[in-house]
Protein backbone atom coordinates (compact mmCIF):
# COMPACT_ATOMS: atom_id res chain seq x y z
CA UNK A 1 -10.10 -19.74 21.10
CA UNK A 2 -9.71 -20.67 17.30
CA UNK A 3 -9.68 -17.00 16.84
CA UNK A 4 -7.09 -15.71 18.78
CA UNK A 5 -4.75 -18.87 17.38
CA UNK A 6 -5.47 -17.66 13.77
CA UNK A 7 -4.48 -13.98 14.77
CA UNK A 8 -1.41 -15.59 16.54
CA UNK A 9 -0.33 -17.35 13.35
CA UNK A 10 -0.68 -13.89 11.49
CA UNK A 11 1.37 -11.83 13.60
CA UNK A 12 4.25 -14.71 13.93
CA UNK A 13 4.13 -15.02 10.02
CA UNK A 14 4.11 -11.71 9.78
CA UNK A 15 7.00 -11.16 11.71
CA UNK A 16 9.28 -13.79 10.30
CA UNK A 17 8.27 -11.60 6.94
CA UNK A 18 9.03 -8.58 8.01
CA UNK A 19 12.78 -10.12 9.73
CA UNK A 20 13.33 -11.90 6.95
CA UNK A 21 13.00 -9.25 4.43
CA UNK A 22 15.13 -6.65 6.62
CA UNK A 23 17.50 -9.21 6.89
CA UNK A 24 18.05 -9.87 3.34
CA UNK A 25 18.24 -6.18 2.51
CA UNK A 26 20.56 -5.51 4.75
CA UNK A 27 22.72 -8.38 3.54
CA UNK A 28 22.17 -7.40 0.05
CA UNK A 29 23.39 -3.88 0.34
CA UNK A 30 26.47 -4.57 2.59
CA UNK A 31 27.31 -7.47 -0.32
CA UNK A 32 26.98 -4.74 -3.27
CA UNK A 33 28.90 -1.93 -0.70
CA UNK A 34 31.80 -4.67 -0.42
CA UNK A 35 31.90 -5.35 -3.97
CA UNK A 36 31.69 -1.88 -4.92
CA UNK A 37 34.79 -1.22 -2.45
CA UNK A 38 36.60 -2.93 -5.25
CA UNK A 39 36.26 0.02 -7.41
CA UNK A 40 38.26 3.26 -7.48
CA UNK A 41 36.23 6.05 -6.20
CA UNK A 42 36.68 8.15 -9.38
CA UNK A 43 35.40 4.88 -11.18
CA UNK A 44 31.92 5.40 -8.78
CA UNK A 45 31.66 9.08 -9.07
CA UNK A 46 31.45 8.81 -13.05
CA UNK A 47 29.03 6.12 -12.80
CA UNK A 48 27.13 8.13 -10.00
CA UNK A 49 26.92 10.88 -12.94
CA UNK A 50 26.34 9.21 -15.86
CA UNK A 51 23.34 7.50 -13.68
CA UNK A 52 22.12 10.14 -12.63
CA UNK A 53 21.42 11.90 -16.07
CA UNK A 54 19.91 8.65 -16.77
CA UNK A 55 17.44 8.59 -13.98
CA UNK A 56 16.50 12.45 -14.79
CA UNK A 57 15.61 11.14 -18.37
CA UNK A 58 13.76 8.30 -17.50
CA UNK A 59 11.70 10.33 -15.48
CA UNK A 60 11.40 12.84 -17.91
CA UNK A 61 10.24 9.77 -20.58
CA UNK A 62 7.51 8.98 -17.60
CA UNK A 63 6.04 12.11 -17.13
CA UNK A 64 5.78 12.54 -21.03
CA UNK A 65 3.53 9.46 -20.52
CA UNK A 66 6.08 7.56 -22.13
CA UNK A 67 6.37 4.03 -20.07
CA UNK A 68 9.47 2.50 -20.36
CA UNK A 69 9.23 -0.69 -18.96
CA UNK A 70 11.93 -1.59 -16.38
CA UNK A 71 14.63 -4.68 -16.84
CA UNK A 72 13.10 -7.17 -13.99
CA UNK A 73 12.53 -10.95 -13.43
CA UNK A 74 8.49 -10.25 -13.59
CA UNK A 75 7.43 -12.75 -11.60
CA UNK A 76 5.76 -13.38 -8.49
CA UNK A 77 7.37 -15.85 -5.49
CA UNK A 78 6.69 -19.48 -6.46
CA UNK A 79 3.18 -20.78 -5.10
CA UNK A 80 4.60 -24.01 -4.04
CA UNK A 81 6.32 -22.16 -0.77
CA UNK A 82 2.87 -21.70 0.04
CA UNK A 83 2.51 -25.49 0.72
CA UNK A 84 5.90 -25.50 2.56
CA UNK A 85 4.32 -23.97 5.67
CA UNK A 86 2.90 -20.53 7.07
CA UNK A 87 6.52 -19.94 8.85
CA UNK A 88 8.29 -21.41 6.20
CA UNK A 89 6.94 -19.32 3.24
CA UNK A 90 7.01 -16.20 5.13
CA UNK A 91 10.88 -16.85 5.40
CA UNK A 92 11.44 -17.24 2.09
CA UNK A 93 8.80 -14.77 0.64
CA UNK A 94 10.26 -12.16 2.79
CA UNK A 95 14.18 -13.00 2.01
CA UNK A 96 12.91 -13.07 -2.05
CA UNK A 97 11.15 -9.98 -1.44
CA UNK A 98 13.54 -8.21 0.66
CA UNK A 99 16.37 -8.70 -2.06
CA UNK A 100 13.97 -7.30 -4.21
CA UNK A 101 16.11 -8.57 -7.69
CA UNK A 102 14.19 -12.17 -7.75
CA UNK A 103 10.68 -10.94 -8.36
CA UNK A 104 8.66 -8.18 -9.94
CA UNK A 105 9.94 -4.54 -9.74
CA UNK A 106 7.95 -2.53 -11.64
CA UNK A 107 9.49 0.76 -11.11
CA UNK A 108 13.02 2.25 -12.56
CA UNK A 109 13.07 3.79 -8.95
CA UNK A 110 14.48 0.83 -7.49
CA UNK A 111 17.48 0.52 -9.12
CA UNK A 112 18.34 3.45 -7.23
CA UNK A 113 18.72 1.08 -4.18
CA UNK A 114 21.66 -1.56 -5.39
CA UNK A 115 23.22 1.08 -7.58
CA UNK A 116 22.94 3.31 -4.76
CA UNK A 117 24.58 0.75 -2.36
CA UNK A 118 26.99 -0.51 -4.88
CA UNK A 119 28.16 2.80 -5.45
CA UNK A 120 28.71 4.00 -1.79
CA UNK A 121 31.81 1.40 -1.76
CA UNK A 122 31.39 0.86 2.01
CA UNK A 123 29.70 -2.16 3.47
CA UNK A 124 27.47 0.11 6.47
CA UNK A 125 26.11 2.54 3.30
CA UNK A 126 25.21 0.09 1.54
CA UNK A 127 23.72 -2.18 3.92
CA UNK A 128 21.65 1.26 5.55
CA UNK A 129 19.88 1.74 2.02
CA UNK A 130 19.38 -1.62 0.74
CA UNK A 131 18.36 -2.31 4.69
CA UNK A 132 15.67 0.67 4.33
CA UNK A 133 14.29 -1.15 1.23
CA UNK A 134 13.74 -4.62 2.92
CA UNK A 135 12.84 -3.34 6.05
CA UNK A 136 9.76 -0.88 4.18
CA UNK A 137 8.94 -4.23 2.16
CA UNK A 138 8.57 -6.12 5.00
CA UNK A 139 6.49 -3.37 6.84
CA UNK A 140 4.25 -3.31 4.20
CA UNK A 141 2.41 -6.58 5.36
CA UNK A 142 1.71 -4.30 8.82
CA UNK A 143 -0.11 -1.73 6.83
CA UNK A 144 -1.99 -4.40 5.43
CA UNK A 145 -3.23 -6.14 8.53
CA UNK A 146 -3.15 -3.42 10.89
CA UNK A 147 -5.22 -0.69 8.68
CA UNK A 148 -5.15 -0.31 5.08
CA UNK A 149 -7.32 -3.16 4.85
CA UNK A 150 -9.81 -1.46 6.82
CA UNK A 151 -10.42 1.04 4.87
CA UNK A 152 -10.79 -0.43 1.43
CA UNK A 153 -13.95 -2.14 1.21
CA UNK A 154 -12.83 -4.32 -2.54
CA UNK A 155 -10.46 -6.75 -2.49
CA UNK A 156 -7.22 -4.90 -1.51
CA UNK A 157 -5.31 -6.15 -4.37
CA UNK A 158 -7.59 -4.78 -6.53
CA UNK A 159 -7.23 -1.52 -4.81
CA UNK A 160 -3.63 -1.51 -5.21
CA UNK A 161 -3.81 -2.50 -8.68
CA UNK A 162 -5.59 0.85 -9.38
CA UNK A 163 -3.08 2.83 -7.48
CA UNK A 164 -0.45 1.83 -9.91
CA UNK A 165 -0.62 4.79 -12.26
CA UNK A 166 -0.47 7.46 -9.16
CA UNK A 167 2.60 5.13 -7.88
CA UNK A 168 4.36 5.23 -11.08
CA UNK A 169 4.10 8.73 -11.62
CA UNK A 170 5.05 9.25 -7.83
CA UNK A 171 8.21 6.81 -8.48
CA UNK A 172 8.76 8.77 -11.64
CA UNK A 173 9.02 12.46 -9.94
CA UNK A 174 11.04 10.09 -6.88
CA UNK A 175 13.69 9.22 -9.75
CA UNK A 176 14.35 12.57 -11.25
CA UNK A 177 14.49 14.60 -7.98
CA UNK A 178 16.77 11.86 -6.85
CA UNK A 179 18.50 12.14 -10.11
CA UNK A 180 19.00 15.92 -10.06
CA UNK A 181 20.01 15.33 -6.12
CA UNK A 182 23.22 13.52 -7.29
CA UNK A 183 24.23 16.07 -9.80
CA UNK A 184 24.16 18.59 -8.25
CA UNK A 185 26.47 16.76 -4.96
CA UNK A 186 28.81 15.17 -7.23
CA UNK A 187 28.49 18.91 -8.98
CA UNK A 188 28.30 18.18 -12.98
């Protein structure tokens, strides 16, 4: 009996995670669409441009094996929410995590997301991509319970840890095909 209430506390934290991160996404990205509204469209099309020249370099600087570390917050939720409650902390580690701003990044690849949504100028763009992001963050706790960690036999932390380089350089070829992508819509 113990056992099935411990895999009942699982799945209920990990849906409040998983909600909570899609929520905050999607309220994220229909924020940054409304703001970005505010701008003229010929203001967001030069931006689009000039960012997207950026994003082909920066992926050009990664493949070169040149690392240039991204602007982020590098930090990890508090531990104290962890005291707060199993329900608790999964609502607030999955609205953090879902906004994605307030805690590590690690890839230039994300910016794509709020620049992305920011840039769209309409609140239902911007809330589908930012919405995408927190609702794949949030998922990610599913591929953890429901296989990946079946199939690593370390510590699966440690196995992610040593995926980083093959994510990075994935990330990296994400950015400059996502990069070209735009200049060639917007048609530089």
């Amino acid at each position: 009996m113990y056992r099935n209430q411990a895999g009942r506390s699982w799945i209920s934290k990990a849906v409040v995670f998983s909600l909570s991160s899609s929520l905050a996404g999607i309220a994220t990205g229909a924020l940054l669409g409304a703001a970005g509204s505010l701008l003229s469209i010929q203001f967001r099309v030069a931006s689009a441009s000039l960012l997207a020249v950026v994003a082909i370099a920066l992926g050009a600087f990664e493949f070169s094996g040149y690392h240039v570390r991204p602007l982020e917050c590098n930090r990890e939720t508090p531990q104290r929410w962890v005291h707060m409650g199993p329900l608790r902390w999964a609502l607030q580690n999955g609205l953090a995590l879902g906004c994605g701003a307030t805690s590590r990044i690690g890839f230039w690849l994300w910016y794509a997301i709020p620049i992305g949504a920011f840039l769209t100028g309409a609140v239902e763009i911007g809330a589908a991509i930012y919405g995408t992001y927190g609702v794949v963050r949030g998922m990610a706790v599913w591929v953890i319970i429901l296989g990946l960690s079946r199939h690593v036999t370390d510590d699966i932390s440690l196995w992610l840890i040593g995926c980083a380089e093959a994510a990075r350089t994935l990330a990296a070829g994400q950015l400059t095909i996502l990069g070209i992508a735009v200049v060639i819509m917007i048609g530089l």
